[in-house]
C-alpha atoms as a PDB file:
ATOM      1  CA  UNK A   1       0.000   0.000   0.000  1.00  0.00           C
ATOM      2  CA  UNK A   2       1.341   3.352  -0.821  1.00  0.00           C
ATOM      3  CA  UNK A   3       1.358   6.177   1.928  1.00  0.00           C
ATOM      4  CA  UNK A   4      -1.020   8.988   0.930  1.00  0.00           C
ATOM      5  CA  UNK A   5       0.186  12.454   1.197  1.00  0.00           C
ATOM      6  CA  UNK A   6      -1.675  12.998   4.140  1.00  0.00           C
ATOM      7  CA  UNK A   7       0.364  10.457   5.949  1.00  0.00           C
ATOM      8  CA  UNK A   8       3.042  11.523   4.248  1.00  0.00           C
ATOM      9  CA  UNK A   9       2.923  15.127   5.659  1.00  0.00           C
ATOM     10  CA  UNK A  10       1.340  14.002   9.022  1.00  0.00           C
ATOM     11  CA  UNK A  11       4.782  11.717   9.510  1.00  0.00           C
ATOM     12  CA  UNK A  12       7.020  14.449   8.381  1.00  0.00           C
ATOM     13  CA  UNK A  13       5.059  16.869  10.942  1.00  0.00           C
ATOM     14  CA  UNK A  14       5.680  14.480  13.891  1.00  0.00           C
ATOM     15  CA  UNK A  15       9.501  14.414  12.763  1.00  0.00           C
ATOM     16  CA  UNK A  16       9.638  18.037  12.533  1.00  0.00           C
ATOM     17  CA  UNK A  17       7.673  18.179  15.821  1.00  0.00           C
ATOM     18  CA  UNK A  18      10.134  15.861  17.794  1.00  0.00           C
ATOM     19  CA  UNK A  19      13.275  17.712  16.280  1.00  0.00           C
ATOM     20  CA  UNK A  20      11.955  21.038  17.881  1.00  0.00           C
ATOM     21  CA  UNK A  21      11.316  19.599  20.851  1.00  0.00           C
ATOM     22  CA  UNK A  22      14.770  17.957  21.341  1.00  0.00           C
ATOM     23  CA  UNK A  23      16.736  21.328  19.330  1.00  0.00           C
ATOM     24  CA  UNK A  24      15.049  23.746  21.452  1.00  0.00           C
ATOM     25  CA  UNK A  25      16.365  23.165  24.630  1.00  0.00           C
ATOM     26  CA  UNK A  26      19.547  22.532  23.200  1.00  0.00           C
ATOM     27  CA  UNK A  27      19.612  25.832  21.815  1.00  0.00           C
ATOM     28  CA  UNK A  28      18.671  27.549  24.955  1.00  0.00           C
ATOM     29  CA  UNK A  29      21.210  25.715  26.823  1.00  0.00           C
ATOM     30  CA  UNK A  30      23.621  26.680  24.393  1.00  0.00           C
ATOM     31  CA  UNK A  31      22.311  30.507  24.351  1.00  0.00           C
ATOM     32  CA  UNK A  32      22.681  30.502  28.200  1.00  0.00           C
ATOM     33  CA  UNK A  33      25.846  29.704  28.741  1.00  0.00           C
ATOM     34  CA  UNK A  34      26.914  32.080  25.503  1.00  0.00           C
ATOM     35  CA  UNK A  35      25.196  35.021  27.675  1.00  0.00           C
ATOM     36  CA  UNK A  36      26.800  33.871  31.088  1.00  0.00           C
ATOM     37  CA  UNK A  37      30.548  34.039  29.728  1.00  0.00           C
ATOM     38  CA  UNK A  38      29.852  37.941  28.250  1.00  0.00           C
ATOM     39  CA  UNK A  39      28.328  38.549  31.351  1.00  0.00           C
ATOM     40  CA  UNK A  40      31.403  36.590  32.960  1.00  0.00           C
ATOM     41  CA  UNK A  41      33.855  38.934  30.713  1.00  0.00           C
ATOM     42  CA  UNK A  42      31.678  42.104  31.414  1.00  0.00           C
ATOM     43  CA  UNK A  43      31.920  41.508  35.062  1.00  0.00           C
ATOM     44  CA  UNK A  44      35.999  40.946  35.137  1.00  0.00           C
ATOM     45  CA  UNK A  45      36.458  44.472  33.104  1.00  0.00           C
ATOM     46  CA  UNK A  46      34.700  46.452  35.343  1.00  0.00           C
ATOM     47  CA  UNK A  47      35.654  44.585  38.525  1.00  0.00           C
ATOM     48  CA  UNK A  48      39.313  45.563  36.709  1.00  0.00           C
ATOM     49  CA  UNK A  49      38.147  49.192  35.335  1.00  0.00           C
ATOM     50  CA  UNK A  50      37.109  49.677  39.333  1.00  0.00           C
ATOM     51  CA  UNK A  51      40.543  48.348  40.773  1.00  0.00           C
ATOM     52  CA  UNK A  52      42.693  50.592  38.290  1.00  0.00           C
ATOM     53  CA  UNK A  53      40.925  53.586  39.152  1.00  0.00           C
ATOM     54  CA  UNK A  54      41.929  53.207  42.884  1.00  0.00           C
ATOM     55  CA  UNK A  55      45.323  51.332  41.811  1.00  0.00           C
ATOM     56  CA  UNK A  56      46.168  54.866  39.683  1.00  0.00           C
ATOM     57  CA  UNK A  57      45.570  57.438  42.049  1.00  0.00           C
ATOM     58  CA  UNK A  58      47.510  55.188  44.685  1.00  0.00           C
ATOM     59  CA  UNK A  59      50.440  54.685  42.375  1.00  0.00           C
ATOM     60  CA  UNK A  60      50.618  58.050  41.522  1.00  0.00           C
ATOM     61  CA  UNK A  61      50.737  59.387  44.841  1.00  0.00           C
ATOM     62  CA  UNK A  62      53.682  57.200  45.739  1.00  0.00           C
ATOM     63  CA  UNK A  63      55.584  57.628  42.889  1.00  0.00           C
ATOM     64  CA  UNK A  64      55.718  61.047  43.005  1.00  0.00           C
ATOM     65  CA  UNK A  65      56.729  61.585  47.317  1.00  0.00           C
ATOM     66  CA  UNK A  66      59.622  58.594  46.040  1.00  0.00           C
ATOM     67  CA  UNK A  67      60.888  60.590  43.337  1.00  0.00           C
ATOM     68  CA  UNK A  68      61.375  63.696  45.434  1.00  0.00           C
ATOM     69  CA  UNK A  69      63.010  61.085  48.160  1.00  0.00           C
ATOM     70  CA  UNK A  70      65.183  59.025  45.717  1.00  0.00           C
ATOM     71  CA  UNK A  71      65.133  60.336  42.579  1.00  0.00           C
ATOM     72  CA  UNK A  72      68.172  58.136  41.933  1.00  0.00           C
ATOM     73  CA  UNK A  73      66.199  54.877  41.196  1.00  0.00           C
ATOM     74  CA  UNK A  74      69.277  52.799  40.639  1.00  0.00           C
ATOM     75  CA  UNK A  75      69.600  53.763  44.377  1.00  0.00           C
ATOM     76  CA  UNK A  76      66.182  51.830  45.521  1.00  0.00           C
ATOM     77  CA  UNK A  77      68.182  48.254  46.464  1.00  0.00           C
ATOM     78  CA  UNK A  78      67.371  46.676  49.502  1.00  0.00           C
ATOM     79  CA  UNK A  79      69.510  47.915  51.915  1.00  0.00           C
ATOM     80  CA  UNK A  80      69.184  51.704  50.618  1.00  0.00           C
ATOM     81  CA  UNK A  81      65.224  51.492  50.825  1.00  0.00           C
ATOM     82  CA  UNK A  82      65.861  49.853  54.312  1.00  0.00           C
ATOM     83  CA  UNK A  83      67.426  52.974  55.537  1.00  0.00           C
ATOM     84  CA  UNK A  84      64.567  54.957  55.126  1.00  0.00           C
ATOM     85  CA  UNK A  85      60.834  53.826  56.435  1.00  0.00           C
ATOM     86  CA  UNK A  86      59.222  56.286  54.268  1.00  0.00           C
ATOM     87  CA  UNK A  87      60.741  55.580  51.464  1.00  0.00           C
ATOM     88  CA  UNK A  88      60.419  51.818  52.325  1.00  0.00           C
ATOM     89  CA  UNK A  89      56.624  52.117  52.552  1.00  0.00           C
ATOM     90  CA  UNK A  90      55.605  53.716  49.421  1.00  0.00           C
ATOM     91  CA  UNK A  91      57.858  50.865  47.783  1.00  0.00           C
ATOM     92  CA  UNK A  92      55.428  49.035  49.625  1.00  0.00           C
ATOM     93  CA  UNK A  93      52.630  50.275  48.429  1.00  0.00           C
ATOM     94  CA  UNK A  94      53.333  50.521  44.279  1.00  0.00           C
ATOM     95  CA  UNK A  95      54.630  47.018  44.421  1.00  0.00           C
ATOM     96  CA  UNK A  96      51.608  45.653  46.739  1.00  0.00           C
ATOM     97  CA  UNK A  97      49.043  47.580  44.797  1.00  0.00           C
ATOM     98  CA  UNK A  98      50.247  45.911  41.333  1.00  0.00           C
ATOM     99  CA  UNK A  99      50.886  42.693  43.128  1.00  0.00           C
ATOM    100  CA  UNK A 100      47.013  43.072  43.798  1.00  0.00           C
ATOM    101  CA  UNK A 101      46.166  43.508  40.428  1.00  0.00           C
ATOM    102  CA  UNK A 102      48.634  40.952  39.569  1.00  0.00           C
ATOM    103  CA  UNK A 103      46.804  38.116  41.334  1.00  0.00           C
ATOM    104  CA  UNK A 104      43.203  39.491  39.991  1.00  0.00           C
ATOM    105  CA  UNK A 105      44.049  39.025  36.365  1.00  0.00           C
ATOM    106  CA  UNK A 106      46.211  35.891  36.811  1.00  0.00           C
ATOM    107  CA  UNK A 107      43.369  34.435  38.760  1.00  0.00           C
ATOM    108  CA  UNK A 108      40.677  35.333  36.245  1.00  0.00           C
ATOM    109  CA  UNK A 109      38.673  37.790  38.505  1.00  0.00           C
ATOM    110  CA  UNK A 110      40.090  41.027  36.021  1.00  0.00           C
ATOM    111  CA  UNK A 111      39.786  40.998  32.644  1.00  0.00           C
ATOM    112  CA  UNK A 112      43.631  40.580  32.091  1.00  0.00           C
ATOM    113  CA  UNK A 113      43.531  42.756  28.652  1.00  0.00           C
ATOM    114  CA  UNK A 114      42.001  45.455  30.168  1.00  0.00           C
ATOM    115  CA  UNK A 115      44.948  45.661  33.018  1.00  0.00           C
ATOM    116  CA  UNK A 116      48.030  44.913  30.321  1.00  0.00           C
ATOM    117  CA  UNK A 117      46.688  47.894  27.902  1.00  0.00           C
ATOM    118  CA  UNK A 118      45.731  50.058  31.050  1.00  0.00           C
ATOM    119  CA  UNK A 119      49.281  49.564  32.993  1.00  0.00           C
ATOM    120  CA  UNK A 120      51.091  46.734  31.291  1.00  0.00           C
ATOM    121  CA  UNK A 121      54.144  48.857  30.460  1.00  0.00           C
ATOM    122  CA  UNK A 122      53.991  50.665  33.927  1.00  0.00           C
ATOM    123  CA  UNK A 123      53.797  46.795  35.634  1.00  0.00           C
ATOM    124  CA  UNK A 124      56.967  46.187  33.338  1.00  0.00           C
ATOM    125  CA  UNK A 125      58.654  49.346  34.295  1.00  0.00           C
ATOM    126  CA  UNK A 126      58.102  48.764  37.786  1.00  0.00           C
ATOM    127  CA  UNK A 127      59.469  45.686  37.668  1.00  0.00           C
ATOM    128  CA  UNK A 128      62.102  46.383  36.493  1.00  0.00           C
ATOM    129  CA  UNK A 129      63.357  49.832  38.283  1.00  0.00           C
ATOM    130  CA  UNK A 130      62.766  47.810  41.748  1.00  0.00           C
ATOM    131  CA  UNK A 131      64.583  44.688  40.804  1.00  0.00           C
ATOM    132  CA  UNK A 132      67.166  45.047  42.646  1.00  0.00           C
ATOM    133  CA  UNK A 133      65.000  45.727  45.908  1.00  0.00           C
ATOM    134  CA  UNK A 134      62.762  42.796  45.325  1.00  0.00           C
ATOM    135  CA  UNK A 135      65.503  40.542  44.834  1.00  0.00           C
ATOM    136  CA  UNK A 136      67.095  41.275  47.863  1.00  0.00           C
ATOM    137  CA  UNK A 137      63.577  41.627  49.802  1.00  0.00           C
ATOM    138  CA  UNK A 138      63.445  37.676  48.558  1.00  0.00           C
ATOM    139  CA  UNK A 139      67.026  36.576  49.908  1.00  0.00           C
ATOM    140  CA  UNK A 140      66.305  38.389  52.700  1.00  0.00           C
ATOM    141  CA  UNK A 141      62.878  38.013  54.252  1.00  0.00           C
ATOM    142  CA  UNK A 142      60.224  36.242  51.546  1.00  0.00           C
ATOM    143  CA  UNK A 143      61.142  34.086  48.273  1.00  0.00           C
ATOM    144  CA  UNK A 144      57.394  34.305  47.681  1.00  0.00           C
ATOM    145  CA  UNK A 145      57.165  37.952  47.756  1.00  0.00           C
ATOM    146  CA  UNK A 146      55.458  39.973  44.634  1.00  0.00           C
ATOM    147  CA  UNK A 147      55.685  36.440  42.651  1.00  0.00           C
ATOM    148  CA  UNK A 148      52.277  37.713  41.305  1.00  0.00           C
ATOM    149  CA  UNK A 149      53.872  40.440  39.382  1.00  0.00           C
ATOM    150  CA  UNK A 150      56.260  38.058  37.591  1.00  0.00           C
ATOM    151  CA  UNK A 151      53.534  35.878  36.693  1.00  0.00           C
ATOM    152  CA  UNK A 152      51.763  38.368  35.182  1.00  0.00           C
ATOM    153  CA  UNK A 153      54.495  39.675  33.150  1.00  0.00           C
ATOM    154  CA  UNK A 154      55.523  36.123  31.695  1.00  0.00           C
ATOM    155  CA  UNK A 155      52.354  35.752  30.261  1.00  0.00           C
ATOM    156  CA  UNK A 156      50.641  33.711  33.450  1.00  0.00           C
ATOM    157  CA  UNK A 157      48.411  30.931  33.275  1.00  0.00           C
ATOM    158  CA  UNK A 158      45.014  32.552  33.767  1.00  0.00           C
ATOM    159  CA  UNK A 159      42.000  31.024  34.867  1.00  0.00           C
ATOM    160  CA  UNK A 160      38.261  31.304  33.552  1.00  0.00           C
END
């Protein structure tokens, strides 16, 4: 017996039918979880737009009292930045505020982009002009210390 049309339509309906009902949830699922990682990636930029803001002013304020203290930077070493607290504590506090950041966009909570455009080169310059005091701040007291930074810098391992 041949199928009619009717049947014919009627079967391809129910096929239709049971491919929407197992596609649409599938496609939902799948549009979730596409609108939960942009949300995701909205969240870390402003979470890191929010922590540079602070991070800047911060910065700025040290750098500027430890240029008018040392405005020999090849002079910031351990022992010479031991010798003065002042001088010692806004150290402190550039290379503890960037270690902050650091450890945000390593660990995925900061959009890391946003913080390597924003102060990438300053991180890198920072780095580098208190080498020689974080080196001997390692041998010294903590091998652990600002290890954040240094992650960052070689490119990290970032999570999420």
């Amino acid at each position: 017996m041949t199928p009619s049309w009717t049947d014919i339509v009627s079967c391809l309906s129910a096929a239709a039918a049971a491919l929407a009902a197992i596609a649409i949830p599938l496609v939902l699922a799948w549009w979730a979880r596409r609108q939960q990682a942009e949300t995701d990636r909205r969240e870390r930029q402003s979470r890191a737009f929010a922590a540079l803001d602070g991070l800047n002013r911060d910065v700025s304020e040290s750098v500027s009292k430890l240029v008018k203290l040392c405005p020999d930077a090849s002079k910031l070493t351990y022992d010479n930045v031991l010798e003065n607290s002042e001088v010692e504590r806004h150290v402190f506090d550039i290379l503890n505020g960037y270690e902050y950041l650091c450890h945000g966009a390593n660990e995925g909570l900061f959009a890391r982009g946003v913080v390597e455009t924003l102060r990438g080169s300053a991180i890198s310059q920072t780095r580098k002009q208190y080498g020689a005091y974080i080196s001997g701040y390692r041998k010294q007291r903590d091998p652990d210390a600002w290890i954040q930074i240094d992650r960052f810098l070689e490119g990290g391992d970032p999570v999420g």
